[in-house]
Protein backbone atom coordinates (compact mmCIF):
# COMPACT_ATOMS: atom_id res chain seq x y z
CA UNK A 1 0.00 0.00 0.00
CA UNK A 2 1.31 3.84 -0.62
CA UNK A 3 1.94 5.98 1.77
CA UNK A 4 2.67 9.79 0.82
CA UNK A 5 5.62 10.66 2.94
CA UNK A 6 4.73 14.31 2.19
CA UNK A 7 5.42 16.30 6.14
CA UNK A 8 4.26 19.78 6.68
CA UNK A 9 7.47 22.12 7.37
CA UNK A 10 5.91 24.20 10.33
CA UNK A 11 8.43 26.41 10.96
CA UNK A 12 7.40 29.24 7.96
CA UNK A 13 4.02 29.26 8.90
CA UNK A 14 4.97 29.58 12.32
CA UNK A 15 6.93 32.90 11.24
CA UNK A 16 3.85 33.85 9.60
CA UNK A 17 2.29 33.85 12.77
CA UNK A 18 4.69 35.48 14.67
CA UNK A 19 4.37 38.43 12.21
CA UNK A 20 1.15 38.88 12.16
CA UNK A 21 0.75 38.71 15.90
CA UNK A 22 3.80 41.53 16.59
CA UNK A 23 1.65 43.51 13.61
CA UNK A 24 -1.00 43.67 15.79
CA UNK A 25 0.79 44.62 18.16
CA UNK A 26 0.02 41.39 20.47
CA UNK A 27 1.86 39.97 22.93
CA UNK A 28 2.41 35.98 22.79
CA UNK A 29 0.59 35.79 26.49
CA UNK A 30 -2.33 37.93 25.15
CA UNK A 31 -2.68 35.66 21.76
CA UNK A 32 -2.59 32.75 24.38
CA UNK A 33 -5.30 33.35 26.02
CA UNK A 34 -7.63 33.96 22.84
CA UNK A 35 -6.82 30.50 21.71
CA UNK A 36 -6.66 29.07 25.33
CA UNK A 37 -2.72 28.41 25.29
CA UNK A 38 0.20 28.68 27.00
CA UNK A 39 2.72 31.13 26.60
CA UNK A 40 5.33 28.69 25.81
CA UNK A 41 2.93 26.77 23.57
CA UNK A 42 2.99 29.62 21.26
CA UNK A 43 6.61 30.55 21.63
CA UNK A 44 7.26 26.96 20.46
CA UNK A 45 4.75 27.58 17.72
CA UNK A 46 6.36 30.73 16.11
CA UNK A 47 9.89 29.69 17.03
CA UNK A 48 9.89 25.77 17.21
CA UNK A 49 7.63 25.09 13.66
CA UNK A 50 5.42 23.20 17.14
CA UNK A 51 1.90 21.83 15.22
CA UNK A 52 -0.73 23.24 17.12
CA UNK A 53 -4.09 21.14 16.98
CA UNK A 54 -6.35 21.65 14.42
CA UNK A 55 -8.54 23.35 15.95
CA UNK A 56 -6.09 26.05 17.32
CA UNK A 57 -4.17 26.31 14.41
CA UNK A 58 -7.45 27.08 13.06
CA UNK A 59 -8.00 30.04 15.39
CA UNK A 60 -4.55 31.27 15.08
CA UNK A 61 -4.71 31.64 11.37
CA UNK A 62 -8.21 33.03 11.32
CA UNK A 63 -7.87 35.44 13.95
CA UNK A 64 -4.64 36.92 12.95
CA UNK A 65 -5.89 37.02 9.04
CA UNK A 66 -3.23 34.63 7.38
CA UNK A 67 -3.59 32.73 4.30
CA UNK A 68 -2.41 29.53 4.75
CA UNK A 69 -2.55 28.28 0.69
CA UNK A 70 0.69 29.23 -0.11
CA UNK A 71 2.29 26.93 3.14
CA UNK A 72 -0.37 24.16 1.76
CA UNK A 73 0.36 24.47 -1.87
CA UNK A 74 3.72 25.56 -2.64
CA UNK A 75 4.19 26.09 -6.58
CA UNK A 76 7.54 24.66 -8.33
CA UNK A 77 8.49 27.86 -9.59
CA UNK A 78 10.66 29.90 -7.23
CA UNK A 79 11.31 33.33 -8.32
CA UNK A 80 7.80 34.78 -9.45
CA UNK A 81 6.26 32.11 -6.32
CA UNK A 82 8.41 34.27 -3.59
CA UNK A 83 7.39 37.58 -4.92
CA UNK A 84 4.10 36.73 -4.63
CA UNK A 85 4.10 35.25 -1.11
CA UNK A 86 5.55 38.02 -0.05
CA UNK A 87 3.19 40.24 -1.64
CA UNK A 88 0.37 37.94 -0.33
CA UNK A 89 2.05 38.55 3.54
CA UNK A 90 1.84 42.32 2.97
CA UNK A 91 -2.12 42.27 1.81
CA UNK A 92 -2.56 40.42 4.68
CA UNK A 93 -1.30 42.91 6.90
CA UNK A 94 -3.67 46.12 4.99
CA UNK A 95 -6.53 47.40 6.15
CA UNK A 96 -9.61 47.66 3.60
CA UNK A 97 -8.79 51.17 2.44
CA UNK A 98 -5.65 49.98 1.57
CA UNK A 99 -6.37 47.02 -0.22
CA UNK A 100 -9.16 49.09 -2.35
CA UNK A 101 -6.19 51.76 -3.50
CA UNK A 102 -3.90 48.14 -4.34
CA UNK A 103 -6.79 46.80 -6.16
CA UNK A 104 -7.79 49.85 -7.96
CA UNK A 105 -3.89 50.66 -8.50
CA UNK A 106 -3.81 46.96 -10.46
CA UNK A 107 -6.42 47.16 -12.15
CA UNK A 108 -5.10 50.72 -13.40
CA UNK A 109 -1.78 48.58 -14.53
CA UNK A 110 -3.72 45.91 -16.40
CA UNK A 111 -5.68 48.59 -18.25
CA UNK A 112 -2.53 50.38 -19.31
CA UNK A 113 -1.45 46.95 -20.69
CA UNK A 114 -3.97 46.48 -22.32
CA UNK A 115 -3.77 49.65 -24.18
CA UNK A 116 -0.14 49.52 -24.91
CA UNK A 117 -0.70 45.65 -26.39
């Protein structure tokens, strides 16, 4: 019988995590007690690549607004895949506003594309 050997690598998502809680301006003992943690559990977490149970990694991610395809589904291609998870980590971090002037500013680019095409 096959077995996929495939392992989740922790430790970037537990980076993500980290990042998002310091832009928040959390500290790890107040993010522990929203998802009913230890301290330590999420030092180990952000620092350690620790798997959290499912159902805390789910509140981690969903309070603190992270997408979690790109840990999931890594794409083969390197250069244009980092640029755009890093993008993807600094959309995550905008407020509405924001995202509406990156979205309009995008679209602005396509159409100018277009035209030049």
């Amino acid at each position: 019988m096959y077995q996929d050997e495939r392992k989740l690598d922790f430790k970037p998502l537990g980076m993500a995590i980290k990042k998002a809680r310091e832009a928040k301006g959390w500290t790890q003992e107040y993010l522990a007690q929203l998802v009913d943690l230890t301290p330590r559990s999420i030092m180990y977490i952000e620092n350690r690549g620790q798997h959290p149970r499912l159902n805390k990694f789910y509140l981690l991610v969903t309070l603190l607004d992270i997408s979690v395809d790109q840990f999931f589904f890594p794409c083969s291609q390197t250069g244009d895949d980092n640029r755009r998870k890093q993008i993807d980590v600094l959309l995550n971090g905008m407020e509405e506003k924001e995202l509406i002037v990156i979205e309009a500013t995008a679209e602005g680019l396509k159409k100018a594309r277009e035209t030049v095409e």
